[in-house]
N, C-alpha and C. Protein backbone atom coordinates (compact mmCIF):
# COMPACT_ATOMS: atom_id res chain seq x y z
N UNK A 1 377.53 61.68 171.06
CA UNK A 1 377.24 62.07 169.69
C UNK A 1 377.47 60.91 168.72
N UNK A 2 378.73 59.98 168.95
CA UNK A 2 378.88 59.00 167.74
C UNK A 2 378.03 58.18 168.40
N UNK A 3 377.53 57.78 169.56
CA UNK A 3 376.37 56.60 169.91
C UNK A 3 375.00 57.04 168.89
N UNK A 4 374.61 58.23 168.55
CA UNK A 4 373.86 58.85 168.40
C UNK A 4 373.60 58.65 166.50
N UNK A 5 374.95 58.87 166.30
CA UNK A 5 374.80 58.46 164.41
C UNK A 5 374.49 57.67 164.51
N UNK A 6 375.17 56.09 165.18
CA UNK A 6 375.29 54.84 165.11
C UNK A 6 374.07 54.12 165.31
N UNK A 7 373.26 54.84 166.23
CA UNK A 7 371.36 54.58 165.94
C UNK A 7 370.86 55.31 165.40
N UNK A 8 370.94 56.16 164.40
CA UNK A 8 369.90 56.40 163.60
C UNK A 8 370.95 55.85 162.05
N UNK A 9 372.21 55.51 162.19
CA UNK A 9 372.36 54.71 160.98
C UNK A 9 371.53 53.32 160.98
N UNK A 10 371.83 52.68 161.89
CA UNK A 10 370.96 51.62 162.47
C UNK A 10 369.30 51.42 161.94
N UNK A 11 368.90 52.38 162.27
CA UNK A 11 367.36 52.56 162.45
C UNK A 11 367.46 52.81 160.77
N UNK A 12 367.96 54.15 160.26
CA UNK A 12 367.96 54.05 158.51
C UNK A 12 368.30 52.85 157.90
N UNK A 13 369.13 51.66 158.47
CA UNK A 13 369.45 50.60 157.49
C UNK A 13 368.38 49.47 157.48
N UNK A 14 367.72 49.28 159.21
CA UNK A 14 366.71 48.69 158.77
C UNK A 14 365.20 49.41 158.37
N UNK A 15 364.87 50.58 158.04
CA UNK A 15 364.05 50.99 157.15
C UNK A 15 364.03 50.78 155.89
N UNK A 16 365.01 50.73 155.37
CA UNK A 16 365.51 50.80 154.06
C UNK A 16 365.42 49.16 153.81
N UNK A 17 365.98 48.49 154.77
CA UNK A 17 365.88 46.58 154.23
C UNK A 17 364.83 46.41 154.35
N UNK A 18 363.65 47.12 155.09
CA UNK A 18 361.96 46.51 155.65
C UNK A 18 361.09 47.10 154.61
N UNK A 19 361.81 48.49 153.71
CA UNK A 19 361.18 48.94 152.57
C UNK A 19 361.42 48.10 151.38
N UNK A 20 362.70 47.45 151.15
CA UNK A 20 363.28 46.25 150.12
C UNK A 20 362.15 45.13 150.48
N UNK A 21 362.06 44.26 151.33
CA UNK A 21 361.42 43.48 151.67
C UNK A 21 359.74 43.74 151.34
N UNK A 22 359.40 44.85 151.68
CA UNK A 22 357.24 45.25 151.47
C UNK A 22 357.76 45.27 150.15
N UNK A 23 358.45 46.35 149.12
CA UNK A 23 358.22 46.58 147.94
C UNK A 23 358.41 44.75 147.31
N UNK A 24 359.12 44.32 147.35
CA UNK A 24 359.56 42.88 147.25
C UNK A 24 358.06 41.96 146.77
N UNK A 25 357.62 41.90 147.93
CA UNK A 25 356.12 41.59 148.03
C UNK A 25 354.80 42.07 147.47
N UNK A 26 355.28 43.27 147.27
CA UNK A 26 354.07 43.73 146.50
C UNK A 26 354.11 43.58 145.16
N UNK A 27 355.58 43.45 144.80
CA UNK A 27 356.02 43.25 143.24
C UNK A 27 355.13 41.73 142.81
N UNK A 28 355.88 40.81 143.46
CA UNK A 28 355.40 40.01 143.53
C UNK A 28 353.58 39.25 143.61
N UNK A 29 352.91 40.18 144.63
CA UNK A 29 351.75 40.26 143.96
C UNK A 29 350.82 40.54 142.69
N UNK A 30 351.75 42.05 142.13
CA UNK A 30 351.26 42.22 141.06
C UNK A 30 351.55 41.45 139.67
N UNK A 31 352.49 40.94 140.37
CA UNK A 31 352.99 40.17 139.11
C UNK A 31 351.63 39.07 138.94
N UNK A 32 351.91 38.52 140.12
CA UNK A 32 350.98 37.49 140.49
C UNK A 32 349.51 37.71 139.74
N UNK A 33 349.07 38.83 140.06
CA UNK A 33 347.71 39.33 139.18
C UNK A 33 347.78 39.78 137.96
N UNK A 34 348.78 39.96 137.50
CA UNK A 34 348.73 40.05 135.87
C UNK A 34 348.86 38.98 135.11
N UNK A 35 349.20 37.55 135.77
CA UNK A 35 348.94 36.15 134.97
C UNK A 35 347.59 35.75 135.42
N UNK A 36 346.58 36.09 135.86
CA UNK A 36 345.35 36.18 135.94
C UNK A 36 344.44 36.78 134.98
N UNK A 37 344.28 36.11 133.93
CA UNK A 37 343.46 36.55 132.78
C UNK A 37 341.94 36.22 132.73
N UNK A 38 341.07 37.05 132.16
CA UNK A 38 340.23 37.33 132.39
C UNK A 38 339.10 36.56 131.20
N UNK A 39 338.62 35.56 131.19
CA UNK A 39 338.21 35.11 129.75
C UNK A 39 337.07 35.78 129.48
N UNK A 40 336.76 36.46 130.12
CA UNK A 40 335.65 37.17 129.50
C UNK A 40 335.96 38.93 129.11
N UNK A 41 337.22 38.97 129.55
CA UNK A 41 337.64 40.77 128.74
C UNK A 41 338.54 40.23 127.77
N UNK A 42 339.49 39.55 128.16
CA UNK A 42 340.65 39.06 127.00
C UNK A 42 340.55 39.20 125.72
N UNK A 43 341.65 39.38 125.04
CA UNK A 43 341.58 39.55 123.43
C UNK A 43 342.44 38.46 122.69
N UNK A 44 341.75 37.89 121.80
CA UNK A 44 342.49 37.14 121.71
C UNK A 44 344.33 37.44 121.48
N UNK A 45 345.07 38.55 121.44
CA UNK A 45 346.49 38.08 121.55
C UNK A 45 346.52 37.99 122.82
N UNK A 46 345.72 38.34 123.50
CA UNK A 46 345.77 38.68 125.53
C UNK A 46 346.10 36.72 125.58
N UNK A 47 345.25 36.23 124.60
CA UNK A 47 345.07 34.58 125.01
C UNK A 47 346.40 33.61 124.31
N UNK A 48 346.57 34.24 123.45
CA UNK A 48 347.33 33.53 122.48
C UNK A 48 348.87 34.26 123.31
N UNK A 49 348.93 35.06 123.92
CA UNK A 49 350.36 35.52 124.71
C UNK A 49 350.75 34.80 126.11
N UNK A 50 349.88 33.70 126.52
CA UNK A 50 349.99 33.39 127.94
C UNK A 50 350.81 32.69 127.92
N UNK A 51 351.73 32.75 128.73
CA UNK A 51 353.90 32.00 129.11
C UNK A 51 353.40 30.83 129.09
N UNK A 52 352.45 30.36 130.12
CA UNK A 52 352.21 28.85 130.35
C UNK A 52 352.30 27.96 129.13
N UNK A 53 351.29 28.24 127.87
CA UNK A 53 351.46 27.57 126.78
C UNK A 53 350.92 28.29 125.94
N UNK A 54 351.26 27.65 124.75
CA UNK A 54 351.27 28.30 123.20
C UNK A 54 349.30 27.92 122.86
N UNK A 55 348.34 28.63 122.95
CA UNK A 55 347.32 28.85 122.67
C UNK A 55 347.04 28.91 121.05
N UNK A 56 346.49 28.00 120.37
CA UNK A 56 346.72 28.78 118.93
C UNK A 56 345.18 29.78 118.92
N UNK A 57 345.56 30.22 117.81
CA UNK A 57 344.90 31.28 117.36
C UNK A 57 343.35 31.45 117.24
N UNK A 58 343.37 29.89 116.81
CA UNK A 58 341.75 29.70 116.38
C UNK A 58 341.12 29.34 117.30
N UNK A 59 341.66 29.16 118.41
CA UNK A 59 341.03 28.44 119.83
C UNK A 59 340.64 29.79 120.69
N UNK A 60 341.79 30.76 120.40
CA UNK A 60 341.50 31.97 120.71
C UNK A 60 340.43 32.92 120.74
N UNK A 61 340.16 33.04 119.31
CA UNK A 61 339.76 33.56 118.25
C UNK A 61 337.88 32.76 118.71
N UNK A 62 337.74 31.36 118.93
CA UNK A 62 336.70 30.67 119.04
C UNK A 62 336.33 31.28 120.70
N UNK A 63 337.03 31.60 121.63
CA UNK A 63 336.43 32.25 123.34
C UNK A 63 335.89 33.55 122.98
N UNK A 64 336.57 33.95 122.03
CA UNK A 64 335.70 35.52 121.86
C UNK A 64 334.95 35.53 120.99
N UNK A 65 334.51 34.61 119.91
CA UNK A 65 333.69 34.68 119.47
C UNK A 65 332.18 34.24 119.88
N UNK A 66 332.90 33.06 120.58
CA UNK A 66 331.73 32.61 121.58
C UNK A 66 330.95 33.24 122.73
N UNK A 67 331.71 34.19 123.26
CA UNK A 67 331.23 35.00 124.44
C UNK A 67 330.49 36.09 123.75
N UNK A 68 331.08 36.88 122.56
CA UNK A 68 329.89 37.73 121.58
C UNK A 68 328.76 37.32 121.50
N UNK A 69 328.98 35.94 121.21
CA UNK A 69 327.46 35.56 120.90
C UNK A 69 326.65 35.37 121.59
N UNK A 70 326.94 34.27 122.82
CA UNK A 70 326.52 34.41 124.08
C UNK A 70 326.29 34.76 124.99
N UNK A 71 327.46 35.49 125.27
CA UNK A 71 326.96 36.50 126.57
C UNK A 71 328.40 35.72 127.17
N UNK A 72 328.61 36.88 127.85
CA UNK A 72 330.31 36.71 129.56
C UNK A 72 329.96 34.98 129.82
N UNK A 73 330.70 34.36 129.89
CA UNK A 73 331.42 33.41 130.92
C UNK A 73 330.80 33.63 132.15
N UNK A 74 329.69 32.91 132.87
CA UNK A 74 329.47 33.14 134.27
C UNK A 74 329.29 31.41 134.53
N UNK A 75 329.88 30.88 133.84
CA UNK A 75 330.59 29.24 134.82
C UNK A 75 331.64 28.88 133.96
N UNK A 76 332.81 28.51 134.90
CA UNK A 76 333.75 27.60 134.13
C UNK A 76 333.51 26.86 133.22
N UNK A 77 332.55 26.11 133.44
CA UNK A 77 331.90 24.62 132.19
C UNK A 77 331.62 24.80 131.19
N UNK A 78 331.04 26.53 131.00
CA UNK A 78 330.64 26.89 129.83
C UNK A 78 331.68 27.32 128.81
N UNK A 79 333.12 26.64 128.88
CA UNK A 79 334.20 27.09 127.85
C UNK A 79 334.14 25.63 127.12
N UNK A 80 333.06 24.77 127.79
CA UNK A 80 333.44 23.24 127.10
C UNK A 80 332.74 23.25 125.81
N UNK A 81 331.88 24.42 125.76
CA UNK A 81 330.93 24.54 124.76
C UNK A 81 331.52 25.40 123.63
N UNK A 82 333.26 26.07 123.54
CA UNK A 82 333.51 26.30 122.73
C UNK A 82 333.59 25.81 121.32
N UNK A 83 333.83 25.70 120.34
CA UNK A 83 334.61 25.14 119.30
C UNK A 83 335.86 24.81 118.91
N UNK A 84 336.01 23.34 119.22
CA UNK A 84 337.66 23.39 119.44
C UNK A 84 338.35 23.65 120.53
N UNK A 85 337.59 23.28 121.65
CA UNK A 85 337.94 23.09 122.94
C UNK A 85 337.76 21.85 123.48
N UNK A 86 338.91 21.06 123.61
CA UNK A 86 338.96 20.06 123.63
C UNK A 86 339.11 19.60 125.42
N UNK A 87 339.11 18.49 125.83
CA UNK A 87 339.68 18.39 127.19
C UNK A 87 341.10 18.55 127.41
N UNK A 88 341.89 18.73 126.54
CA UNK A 88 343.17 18.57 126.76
C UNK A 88 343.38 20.29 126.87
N UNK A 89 342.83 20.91 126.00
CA UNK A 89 342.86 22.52 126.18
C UNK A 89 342.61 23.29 127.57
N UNK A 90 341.04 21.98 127.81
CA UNK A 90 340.28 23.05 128.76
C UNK A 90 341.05 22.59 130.32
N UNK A 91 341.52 21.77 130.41
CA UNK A 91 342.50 21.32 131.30
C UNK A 91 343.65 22.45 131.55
N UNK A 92 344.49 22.90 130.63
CA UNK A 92 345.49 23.91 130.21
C UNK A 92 344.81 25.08 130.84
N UNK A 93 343.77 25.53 130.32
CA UNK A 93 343.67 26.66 130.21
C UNK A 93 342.97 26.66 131.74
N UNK A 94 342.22 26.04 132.54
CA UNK A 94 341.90 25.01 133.75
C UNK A 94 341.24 26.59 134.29
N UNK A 95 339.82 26.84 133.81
CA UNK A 95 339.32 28.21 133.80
C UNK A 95 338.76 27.72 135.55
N UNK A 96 338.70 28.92 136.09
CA UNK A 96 337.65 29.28 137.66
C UNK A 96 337.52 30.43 138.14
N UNK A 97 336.07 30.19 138.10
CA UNK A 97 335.25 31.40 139.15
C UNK A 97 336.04 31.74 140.09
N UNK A 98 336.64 33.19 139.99
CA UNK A 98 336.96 34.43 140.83
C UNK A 98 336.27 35.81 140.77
N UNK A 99 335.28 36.05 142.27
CA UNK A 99 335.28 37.05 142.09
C UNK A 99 334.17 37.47 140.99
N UNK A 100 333.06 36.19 140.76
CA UNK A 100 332.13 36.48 139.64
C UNK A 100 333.10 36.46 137.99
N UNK A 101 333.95 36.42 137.93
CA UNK A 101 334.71 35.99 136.68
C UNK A 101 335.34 35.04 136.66
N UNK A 102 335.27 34.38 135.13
CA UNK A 102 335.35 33.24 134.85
C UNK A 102 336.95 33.95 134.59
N UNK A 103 338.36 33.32 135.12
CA UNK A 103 339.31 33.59 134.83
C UNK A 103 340.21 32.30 134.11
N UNK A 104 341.10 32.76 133.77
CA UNK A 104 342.61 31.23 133.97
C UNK A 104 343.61 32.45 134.94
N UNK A 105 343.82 30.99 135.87
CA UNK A 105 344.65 31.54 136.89
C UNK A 105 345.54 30.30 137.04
N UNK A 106 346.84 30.81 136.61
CA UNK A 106 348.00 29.35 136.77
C UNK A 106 347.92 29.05 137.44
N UNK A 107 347.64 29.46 138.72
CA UNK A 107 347.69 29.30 140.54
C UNK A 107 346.89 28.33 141.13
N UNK A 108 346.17 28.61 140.07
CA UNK A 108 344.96 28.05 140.88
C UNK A 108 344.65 26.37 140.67
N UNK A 109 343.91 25.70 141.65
CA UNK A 109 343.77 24.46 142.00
C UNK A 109 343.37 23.89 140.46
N UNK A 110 343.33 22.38 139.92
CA UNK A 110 342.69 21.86 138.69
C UNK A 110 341.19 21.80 138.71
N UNK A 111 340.33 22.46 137.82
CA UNK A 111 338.94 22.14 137.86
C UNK A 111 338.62 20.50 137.73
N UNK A 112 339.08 20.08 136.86
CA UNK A 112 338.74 18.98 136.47
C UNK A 112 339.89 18.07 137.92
N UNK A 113 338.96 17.13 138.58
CA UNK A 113 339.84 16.35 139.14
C UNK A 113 339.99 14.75 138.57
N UNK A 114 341.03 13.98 138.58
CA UNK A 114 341.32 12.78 137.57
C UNK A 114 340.44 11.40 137.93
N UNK A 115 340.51 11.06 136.87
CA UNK A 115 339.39 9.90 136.74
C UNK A 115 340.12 8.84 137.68
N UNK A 116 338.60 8.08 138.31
CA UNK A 116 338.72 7.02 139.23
C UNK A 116 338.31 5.74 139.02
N UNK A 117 338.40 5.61 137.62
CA UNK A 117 338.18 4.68 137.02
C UNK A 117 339.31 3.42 136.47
């Protein structure tokens, strides 16, 4: 009988650490996908709120106005055509095709690769 608690305490403790561990991971994913912004749904405070860096307003304010006018983001390159998007911005903000959307994804690799000059 006490061999008997002693494996299914066993068996409950590692359920419980292998449930810590998945939930762990999944947290972590979602987290992961909520710094994945979307430049073509975003609002501008959605833009002007991103941890990475301080976005001002008017740069903001210039992706959504620009996509009104134009039409969704369906290439990265086409944020160079904002107003007030400079290379130093578009670097920052370092937009790429995911998934048919033009996103900023911290994660993700640099569009622009450095001059070889």
């Amino acid at each position: 009988m006490e061999t008997r608690k002693n494996v299914s305490g066993a068996y409950f403790t590692f359920i419980f650490i292998f449930a810590l561990v998945l939930l762990g991971g999944t947290i972590s994913v979602a987290e992961a996908q909520q710094k994945v912004i979307s430049l073509n749904k975003a609002t501008v405070k959605q833009l002007t709120s991103i941890e990475e860096f301080k976005m001002p307003e008017s740069l903001a304010k210039a992706i959504v106005e620009y996509r009104t006018k134009n039409g969704l983001f369906k290439d990265p390159m086409q944020l160079r055509k904002v107003p007030g998007m400079t290379n130093a911005w578009f670097e920052k903000i370092n937009p790429v095709l995911k998934n048919g959307d033009v996103v900023y994804d911290p994660d993700a690799e640099p569009v622009l690769s450095p001059s070889k000059c």
